[in-house]
C-alpha atoms as a PDB file:
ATOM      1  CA  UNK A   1     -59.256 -21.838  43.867  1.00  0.00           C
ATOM      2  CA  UNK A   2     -59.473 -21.849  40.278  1.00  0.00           C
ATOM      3  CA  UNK A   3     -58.992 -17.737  38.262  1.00  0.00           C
ATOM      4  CA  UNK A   4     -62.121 -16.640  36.632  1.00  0.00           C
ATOM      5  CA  UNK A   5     -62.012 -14.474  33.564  1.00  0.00           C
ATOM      6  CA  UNK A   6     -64.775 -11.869  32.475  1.00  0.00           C
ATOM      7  CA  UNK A   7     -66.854 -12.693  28.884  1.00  0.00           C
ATOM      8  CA  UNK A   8     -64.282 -10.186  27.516  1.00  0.00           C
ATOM      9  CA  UNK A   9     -61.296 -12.085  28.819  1.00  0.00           C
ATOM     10  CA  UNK A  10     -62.432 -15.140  27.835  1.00  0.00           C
ATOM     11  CA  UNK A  11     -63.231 -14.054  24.120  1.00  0.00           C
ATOM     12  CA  UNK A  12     -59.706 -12.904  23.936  1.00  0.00           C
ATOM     13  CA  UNK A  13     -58.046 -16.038  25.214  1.00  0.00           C
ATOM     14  CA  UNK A  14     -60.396 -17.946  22.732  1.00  0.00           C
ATOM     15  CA  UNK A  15     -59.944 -15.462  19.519  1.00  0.00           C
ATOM     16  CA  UNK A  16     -63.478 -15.061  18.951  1.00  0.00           C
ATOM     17  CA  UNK A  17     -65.337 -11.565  19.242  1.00  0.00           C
ATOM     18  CA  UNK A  18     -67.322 -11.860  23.105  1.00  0.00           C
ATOM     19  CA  UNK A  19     -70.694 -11.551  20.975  1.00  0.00           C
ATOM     20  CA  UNK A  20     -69.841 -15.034  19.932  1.00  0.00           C
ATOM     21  CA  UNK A  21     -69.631 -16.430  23.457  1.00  0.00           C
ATOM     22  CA  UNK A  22     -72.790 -14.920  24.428  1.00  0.00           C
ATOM     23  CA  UNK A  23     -74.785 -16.376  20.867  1.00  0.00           C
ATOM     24  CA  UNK A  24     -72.286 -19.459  22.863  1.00  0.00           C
ATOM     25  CA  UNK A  25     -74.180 -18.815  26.151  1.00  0.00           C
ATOM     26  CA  UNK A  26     -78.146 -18.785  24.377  1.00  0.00           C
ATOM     27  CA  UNK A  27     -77.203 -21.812  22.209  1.00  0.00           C
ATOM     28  CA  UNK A  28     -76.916 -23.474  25.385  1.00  0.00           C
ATOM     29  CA  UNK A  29     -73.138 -24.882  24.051  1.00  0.00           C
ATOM     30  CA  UNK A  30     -71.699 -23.858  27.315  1.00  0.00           C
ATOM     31  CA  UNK A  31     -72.096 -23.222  30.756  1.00  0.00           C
ATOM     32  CA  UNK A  32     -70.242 -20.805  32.865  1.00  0.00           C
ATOM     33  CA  UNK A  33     -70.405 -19.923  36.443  1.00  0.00           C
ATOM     34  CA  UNK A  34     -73.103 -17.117  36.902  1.00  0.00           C
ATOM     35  CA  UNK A  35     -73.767 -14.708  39.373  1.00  0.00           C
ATOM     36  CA  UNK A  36     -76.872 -13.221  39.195  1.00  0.00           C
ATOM     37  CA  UNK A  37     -77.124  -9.441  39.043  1.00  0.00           C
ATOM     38  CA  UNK A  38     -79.526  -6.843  39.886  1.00  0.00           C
ATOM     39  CA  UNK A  39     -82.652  -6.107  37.698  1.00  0.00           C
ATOM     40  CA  UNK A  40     -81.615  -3.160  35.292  1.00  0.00           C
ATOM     41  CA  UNK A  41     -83.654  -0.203  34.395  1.00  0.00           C
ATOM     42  CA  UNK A  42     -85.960  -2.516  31.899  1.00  0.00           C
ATOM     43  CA  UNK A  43     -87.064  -4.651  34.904  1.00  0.00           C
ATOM     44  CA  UNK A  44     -84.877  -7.813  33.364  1.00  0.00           C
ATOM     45  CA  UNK A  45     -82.381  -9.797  35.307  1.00  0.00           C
ATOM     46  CA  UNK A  46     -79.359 -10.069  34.219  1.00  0.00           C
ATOM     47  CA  UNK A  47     -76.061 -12.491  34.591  1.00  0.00           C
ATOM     48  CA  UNK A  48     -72.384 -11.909  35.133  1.00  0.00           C
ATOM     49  CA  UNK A  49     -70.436 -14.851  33.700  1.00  0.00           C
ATOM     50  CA  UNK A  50     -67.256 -16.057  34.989  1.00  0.00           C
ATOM     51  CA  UNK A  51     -65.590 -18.254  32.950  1.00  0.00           C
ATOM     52  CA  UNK A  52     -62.955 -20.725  34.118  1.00  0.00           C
ATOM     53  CA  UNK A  53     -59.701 -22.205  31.684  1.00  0.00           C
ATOM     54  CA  UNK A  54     -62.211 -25.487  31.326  1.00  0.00           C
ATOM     55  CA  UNK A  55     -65.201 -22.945  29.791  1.00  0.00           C
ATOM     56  CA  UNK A  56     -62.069 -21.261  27.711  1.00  0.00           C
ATOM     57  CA  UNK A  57     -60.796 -24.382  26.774  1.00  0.00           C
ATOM     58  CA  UNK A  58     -64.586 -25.962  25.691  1.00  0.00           C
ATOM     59  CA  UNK A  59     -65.355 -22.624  24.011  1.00  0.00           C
ATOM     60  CA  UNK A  60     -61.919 -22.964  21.700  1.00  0.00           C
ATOM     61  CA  UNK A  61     -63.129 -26.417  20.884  1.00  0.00           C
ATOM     62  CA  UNK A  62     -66.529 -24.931  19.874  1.00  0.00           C
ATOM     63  CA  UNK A  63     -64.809 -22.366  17.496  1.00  0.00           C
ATOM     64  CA  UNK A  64     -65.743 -22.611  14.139  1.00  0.00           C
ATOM     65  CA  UNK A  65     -63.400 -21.811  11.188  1.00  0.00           C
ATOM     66  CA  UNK A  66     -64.073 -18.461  10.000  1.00  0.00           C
ATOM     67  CA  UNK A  67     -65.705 -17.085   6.524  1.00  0.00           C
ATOM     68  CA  UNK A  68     -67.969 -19.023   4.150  1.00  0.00           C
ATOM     69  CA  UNK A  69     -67.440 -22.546   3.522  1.00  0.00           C
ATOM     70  CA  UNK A  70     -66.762 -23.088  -0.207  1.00  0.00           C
ATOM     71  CA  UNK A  71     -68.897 -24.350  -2.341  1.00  0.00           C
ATOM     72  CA  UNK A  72     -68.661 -27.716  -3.450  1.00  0.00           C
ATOM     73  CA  UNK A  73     -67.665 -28.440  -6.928  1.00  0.00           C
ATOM     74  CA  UNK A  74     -70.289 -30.034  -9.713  1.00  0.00           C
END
């Protein structure tokens, strides 16, 4: 059985804040085991991710280099 890791746990193995894997998540650029949740308060439905080493390891391949990209010289 493979170990599942929370959004959390899975942004720290990757080095990335977990905001990034969820802007990951709506991008569509990966796929993690869901469970579906009760509706909240607001009425929407909500997902709890588990991620497996694969997502972790597809997510660290997904990682862009941080800061602004330098210009290019004239």
């Amino acid at each position: 059985m493979p170990k599942y890791y929370t959004t959390r746990q899975a942004a720290e193995k990757v080095g990335v804040h977990f905001l990034t894997l969820h802007r990951y998540l709506q991008d569509g650029k990966i796929k993690p085991k869901s469970i579906p949740l009760p509706k909240g308060k607001n009425g929407k439905s909500k997902n709890l991710w588990l991620w497996t080493d694969a997502d972790i390891a597809k997510a660290k391949s997904l990682k862009l280099p941080k800061g602004r990209p330098r210009k290019e010289a004239k």
